[in-house]
Protein backbone atom coordinates (compact mmCIF):
# COMPACT_ATOMS: atom_id res chain seq x y z
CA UNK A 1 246.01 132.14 5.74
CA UNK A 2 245.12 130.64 8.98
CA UNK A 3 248.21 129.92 11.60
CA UNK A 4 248.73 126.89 13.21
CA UNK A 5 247.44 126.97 16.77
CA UNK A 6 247.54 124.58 19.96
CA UNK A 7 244.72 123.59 22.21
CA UNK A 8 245.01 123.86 25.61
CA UNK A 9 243.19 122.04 28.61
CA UNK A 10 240.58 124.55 28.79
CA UNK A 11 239.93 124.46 24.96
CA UNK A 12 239.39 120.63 24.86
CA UNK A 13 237.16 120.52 27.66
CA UNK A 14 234.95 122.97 26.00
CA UNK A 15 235.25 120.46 22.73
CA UNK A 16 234.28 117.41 25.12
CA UNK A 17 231.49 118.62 26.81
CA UNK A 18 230.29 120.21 23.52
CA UNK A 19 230.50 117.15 21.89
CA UNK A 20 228.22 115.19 24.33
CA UNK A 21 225.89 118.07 24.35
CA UNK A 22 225.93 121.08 22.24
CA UNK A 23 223.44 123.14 23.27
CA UNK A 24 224.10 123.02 26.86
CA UNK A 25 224.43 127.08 27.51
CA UNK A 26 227.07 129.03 27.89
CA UNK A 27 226.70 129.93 31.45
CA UNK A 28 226.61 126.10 32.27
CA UNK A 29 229.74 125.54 30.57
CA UNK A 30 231.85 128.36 32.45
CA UNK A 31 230.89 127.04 35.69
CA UNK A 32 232.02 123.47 34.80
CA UNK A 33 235.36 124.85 33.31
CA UNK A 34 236.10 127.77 35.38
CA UNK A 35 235.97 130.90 33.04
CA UNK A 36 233.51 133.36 32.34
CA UNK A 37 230.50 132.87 30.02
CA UNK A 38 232.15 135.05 27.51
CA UNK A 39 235.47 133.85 27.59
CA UNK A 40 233.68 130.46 26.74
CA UNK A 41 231.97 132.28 23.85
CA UNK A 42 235.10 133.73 22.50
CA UNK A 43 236.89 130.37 22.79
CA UNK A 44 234.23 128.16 20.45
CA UNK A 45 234.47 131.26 18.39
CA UNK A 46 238.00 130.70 17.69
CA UNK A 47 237.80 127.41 17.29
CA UNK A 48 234.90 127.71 14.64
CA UNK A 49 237.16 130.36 12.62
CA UNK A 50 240.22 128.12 12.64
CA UNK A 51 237.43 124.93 12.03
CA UNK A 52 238.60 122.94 14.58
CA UNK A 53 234.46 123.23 15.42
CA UNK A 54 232.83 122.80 12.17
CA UNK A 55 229.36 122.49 13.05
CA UNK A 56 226.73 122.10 15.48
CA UNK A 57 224.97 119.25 15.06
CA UNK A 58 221.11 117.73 15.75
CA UNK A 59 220.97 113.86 15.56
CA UNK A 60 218.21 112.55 15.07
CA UNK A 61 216.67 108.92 15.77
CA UNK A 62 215.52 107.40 12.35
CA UNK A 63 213.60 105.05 14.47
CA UNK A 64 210.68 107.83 14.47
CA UNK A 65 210.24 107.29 10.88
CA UNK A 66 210.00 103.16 11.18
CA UNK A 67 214.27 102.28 10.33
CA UNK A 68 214.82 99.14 12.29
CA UNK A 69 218.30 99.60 11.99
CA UNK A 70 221.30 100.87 10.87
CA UNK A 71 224.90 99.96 8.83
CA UNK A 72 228.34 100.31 8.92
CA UNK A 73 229.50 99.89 5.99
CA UNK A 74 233.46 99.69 5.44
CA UNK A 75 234.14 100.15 2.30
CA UNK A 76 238.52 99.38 1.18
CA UNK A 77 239.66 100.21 -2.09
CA UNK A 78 241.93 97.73 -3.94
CA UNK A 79 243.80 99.02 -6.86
CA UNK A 80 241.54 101.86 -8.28
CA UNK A 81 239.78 104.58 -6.43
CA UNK A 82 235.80 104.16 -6.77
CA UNK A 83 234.33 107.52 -7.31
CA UNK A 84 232.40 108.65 -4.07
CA UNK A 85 229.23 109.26 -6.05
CA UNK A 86 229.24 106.20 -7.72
CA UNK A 87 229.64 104.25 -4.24
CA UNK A 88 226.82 106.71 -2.79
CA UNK A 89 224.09 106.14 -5.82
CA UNK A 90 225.00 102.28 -5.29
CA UNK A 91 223.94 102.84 -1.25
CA UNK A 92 220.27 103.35 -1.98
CA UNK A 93 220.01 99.06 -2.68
CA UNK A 94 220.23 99.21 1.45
CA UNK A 95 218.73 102.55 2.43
CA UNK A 96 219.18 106.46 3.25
CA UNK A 97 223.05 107.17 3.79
CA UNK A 98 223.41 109.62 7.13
CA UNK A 99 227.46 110.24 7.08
CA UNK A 100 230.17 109.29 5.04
CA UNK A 101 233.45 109.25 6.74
CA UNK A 102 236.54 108.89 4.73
CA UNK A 103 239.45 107.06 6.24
CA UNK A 104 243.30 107.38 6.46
CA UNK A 105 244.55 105.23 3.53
CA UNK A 106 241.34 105.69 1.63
CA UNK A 107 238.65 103.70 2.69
CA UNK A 108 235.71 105.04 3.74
CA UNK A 109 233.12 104.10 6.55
CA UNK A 110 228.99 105.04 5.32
CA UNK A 111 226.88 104.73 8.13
CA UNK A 112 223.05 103.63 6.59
CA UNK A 113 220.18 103.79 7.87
CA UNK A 114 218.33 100.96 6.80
CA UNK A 115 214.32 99.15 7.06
CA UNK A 116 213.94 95.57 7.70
CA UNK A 117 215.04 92.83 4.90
CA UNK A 118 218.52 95.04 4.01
CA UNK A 119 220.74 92.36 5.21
CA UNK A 120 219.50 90.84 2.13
CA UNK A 121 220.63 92.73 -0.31
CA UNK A 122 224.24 93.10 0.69
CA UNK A 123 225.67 90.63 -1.65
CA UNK A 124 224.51 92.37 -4.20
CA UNK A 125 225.86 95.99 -3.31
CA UNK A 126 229.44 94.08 -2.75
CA UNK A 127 228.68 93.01 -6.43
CA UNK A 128 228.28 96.18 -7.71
CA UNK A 129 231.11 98.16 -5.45
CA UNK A 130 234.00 95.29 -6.71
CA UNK A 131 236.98 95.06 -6.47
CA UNK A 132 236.39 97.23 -3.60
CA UNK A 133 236.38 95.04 -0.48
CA UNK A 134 233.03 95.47 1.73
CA UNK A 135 232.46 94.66 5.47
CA UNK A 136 228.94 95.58 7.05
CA UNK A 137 227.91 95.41 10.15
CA UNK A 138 223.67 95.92 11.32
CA UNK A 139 223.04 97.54 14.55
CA UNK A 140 219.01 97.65 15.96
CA UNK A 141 218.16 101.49 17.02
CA UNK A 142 217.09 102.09 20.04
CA UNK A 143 213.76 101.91 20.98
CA UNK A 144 211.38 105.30 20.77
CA UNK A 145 208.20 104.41 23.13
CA UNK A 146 206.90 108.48 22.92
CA UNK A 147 204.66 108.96 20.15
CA UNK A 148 205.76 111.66 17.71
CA UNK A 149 203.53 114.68 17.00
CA UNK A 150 203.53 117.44 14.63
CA UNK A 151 204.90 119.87 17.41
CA UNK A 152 207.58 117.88 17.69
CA UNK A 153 208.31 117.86 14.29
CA UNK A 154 208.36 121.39 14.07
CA UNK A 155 211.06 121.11 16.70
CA UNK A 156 213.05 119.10 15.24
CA UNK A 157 213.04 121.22 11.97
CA UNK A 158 214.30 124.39 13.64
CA UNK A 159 217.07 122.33 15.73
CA UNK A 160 217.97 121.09 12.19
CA UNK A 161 218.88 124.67 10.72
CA UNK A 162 220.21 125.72 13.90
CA UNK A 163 220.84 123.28 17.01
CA UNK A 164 221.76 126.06 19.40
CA UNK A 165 218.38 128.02 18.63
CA UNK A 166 216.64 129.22 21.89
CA UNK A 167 213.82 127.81 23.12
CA UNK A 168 211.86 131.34 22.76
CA UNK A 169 212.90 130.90 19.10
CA UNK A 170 211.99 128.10 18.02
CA UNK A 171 208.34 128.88 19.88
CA UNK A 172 208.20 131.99 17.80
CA UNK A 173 209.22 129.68 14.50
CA UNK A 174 207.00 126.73 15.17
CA UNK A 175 203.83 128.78 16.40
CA UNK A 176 203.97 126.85 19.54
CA UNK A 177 204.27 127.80 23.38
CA UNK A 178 207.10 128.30 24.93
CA UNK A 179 205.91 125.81 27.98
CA UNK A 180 205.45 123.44 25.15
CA UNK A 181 209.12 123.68 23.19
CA UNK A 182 210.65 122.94 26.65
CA UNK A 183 208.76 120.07 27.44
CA UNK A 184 208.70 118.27 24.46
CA UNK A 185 212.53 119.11 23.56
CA UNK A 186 213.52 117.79 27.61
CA UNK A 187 210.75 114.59 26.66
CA UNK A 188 212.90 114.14 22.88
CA UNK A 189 216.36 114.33 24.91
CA UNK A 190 215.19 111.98 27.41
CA UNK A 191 214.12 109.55 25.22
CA UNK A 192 216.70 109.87 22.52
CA UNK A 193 215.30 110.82 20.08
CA UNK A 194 217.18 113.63 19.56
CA UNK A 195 221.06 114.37 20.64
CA UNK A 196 223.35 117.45 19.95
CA UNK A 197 226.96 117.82 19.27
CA UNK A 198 229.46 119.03 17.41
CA UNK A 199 231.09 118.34 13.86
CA UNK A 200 234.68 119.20 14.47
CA UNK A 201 238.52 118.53 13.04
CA UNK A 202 240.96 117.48 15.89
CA UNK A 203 243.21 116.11 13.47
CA UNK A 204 243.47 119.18 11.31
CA UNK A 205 246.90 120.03 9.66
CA UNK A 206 246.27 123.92 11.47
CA UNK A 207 246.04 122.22 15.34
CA UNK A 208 249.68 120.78 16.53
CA UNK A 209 249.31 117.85 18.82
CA UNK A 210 246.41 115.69 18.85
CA UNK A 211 245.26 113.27 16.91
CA UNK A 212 241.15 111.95 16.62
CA UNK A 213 240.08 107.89 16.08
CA UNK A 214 237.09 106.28 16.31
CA UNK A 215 236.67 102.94 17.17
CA UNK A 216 233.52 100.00 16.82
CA UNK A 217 233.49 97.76 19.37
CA UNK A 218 232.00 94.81 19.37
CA UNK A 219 231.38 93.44 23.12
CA UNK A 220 229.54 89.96 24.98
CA UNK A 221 225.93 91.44 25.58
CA UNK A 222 226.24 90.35 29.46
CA UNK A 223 229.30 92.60 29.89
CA UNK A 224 227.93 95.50 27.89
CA UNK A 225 227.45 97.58 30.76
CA UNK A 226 230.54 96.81 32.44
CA UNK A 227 232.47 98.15 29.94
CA UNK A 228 230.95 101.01 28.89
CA UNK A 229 231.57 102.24 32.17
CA UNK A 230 235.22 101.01 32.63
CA UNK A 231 235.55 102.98 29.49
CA UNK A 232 233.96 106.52 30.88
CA UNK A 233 235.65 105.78 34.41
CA UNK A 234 239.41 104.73 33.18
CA UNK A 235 239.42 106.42 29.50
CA UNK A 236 237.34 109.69 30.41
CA UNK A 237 240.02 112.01 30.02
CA UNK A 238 240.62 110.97 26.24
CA UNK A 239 237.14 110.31 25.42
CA UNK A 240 235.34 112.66 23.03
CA UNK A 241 231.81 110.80 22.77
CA UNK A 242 230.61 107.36 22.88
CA UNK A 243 227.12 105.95 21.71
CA UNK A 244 225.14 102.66 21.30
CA UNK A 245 222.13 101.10 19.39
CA UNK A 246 222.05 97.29 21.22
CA UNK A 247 223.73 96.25 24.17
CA UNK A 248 226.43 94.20 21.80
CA UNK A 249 228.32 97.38 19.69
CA UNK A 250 229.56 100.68 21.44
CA UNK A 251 230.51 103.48 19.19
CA UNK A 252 233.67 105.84 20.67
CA UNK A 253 235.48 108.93 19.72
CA UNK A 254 238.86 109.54 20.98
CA UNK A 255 241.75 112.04 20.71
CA UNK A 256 245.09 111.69 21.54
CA UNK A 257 248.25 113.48 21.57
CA UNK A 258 250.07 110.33 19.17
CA UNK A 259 250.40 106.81 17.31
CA UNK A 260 251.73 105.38 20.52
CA UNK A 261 248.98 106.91 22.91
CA UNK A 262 246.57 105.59 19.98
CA UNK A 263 247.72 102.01 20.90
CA UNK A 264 248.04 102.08 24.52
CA UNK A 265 243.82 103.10 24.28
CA UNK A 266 243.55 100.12 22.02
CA UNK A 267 245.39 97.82 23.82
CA UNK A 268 243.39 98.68 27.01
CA UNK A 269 240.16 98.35 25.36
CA UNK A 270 241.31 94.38 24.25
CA UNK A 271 242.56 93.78 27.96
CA UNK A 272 238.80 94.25 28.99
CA UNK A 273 236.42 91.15 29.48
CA UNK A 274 233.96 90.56 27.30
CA UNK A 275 235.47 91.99 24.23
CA UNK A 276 235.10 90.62 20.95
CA UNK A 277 236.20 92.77 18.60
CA UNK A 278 237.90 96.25 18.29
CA UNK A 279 237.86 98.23 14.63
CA UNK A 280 239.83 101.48 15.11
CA UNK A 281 239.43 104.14 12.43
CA UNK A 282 241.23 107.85 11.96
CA UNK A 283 239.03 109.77 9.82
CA UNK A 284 240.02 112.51 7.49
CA UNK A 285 236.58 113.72 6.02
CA UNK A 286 232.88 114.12 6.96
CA UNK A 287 229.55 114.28 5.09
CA UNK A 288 226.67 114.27 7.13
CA UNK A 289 223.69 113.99 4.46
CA UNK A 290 220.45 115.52 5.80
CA UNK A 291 218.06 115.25 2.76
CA UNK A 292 216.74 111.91 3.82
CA UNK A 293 215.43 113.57 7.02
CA UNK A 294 213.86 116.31 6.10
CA UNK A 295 212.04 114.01 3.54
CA UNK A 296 210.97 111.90 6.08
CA UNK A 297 209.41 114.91 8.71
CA UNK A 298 207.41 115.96 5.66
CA UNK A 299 206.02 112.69 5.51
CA UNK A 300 205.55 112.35 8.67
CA UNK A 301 203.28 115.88 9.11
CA UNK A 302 201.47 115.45 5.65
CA UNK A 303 200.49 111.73 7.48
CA UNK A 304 199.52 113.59 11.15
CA UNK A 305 197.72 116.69 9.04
């Protein structure tokens, strides 16, 4: 039986800067924290056995394979619990579901990535999921102006089964230079098409003391910028990651060490300018569903073949 444990500064720095990049190397990460390389090692190793670090993780742009957008989905039970594979087999009226993120007090967020006409069809899934209460929300991805080759998607594929894998690796696994992997992988990053982080369990009943949220926030497009980086200059040390797909929603992970810290970050965020709306979430399970994109590569290389 695992013990209960408790994080210290060091420890959720390496979680931070893990989650905004995961495969930034080891030796990188002990000069930014201050420890050796193999203290660092030892530390994520830890973590991983007591699953506060569940996974590394590869995300990937679904823009590459023509999705306009994407959905948050809310989904709030009333009365009766929905089974979760019901609700998922329901999904496929919008598109391909990427995570499904069960609340606290057992609602659940699905985050869809969708093709163009899917607003359309909401009324009916809300139909079909009653008397469970739906809210959706469509976000545009961002833009991918590099054109996508079959190296690429060979890259991708390793950094799927293993996000961490070294660039000599995945050369060796792909057929493909080593001068190539680089490039195309610092070309990918660059123009997000393809991030790396971390699946991991802040809130888990084994770590004492902190406590992880997510919030959507919806913002006024002319203040977008503004307040993305009041959040990363005023909020930093609390922030996990943050992400966008338009200049109108900003996605943000937190952890905290309470309820009340949770609110003082939420009432800071609706003192800011520009601010329309702020949806605050504590999540107690994660499915990231990866079937969708592996479909979608092979399509993509029988196409390119």
């Amino acid at each position: 039986m695992l013990e209960e444990t408790i994080l210290d500064k060091i420890d959720l720095q390496i979680i931070k800067l893990l989650a905004r990049d995961s495969r930034i190397p080891y030796s990188n990460l002990a000069s930014i924290v201050g420890i050796s390389a193999n203290a660092i090692k030892e530390r994520v190793n830890k973590m991983k056995t007591q699953e506060i670090i569940q996974n590394f993780v590869t995300r990937v742009n679904p823009a590459i394979f023509g999705y306009q957008k994407q959905c948050f989905l809310t989904v709030r039970y009333i009365g009766k619990t929905i089974k979760e594979e019901n609700i998922l087999s329901h999904m496929n009226l919008l598109g391909d579901v990427m995570i499904y993120a069960k609340q606290l007090g057992g609602h659940s967020i699905f985050i869809i990535a969708v093709r163009d006409r899917a607003e359309d069809k909401i009324g009916l899934l809300v139909d079909l999921l009653r008397p469970a209460s739906v809210e959706s929300m469509f976000t545009s991805y961002k833009p991918v102006s590099m054109k996508i080759n079959i190296c690429d998607l060979k890259i991708i594929s390793c950094l799927l089964l293993n996000p961490r894998m070294e660039i000599a690796d995945i050369a060796k696994e792909a057929s493909i230079s080593t001068k190539t992997v680089t490039r195309r992988l610092e070309k990918m990053k660059n123009e997000h098409v393809v991030e790396f982080s971390i699946s991991r369990n802040i809130s888990s009943m084994l770590l004492i003391g902190y406590i992880e949220f997510a919030v959507v926030i919806l913002v006024e497009r002319t203040l977008y910028q503004n307040i993305l980086e009041r959040i990363f200059q005023e909020m930093d040390e609390n922030l996990l990651t943050s992400s966008t797909n338009e200049r109108e929603v900003i996605f943000a992970v937190f952890f905290c060490k309470n309820i009340a810290a949770i609110e003082a970050i939420l009432t800071r965020l609706g003192s800011f300018d520009g601010i329309r709306r702020i949806d605050a979430f504590i999540t107690t399970k994660v499915v990231r569903y990866q079937d969708w994109l592996i479909r979608e590569i092979n399509k993509m290389m029988t196409n390119q073949k």
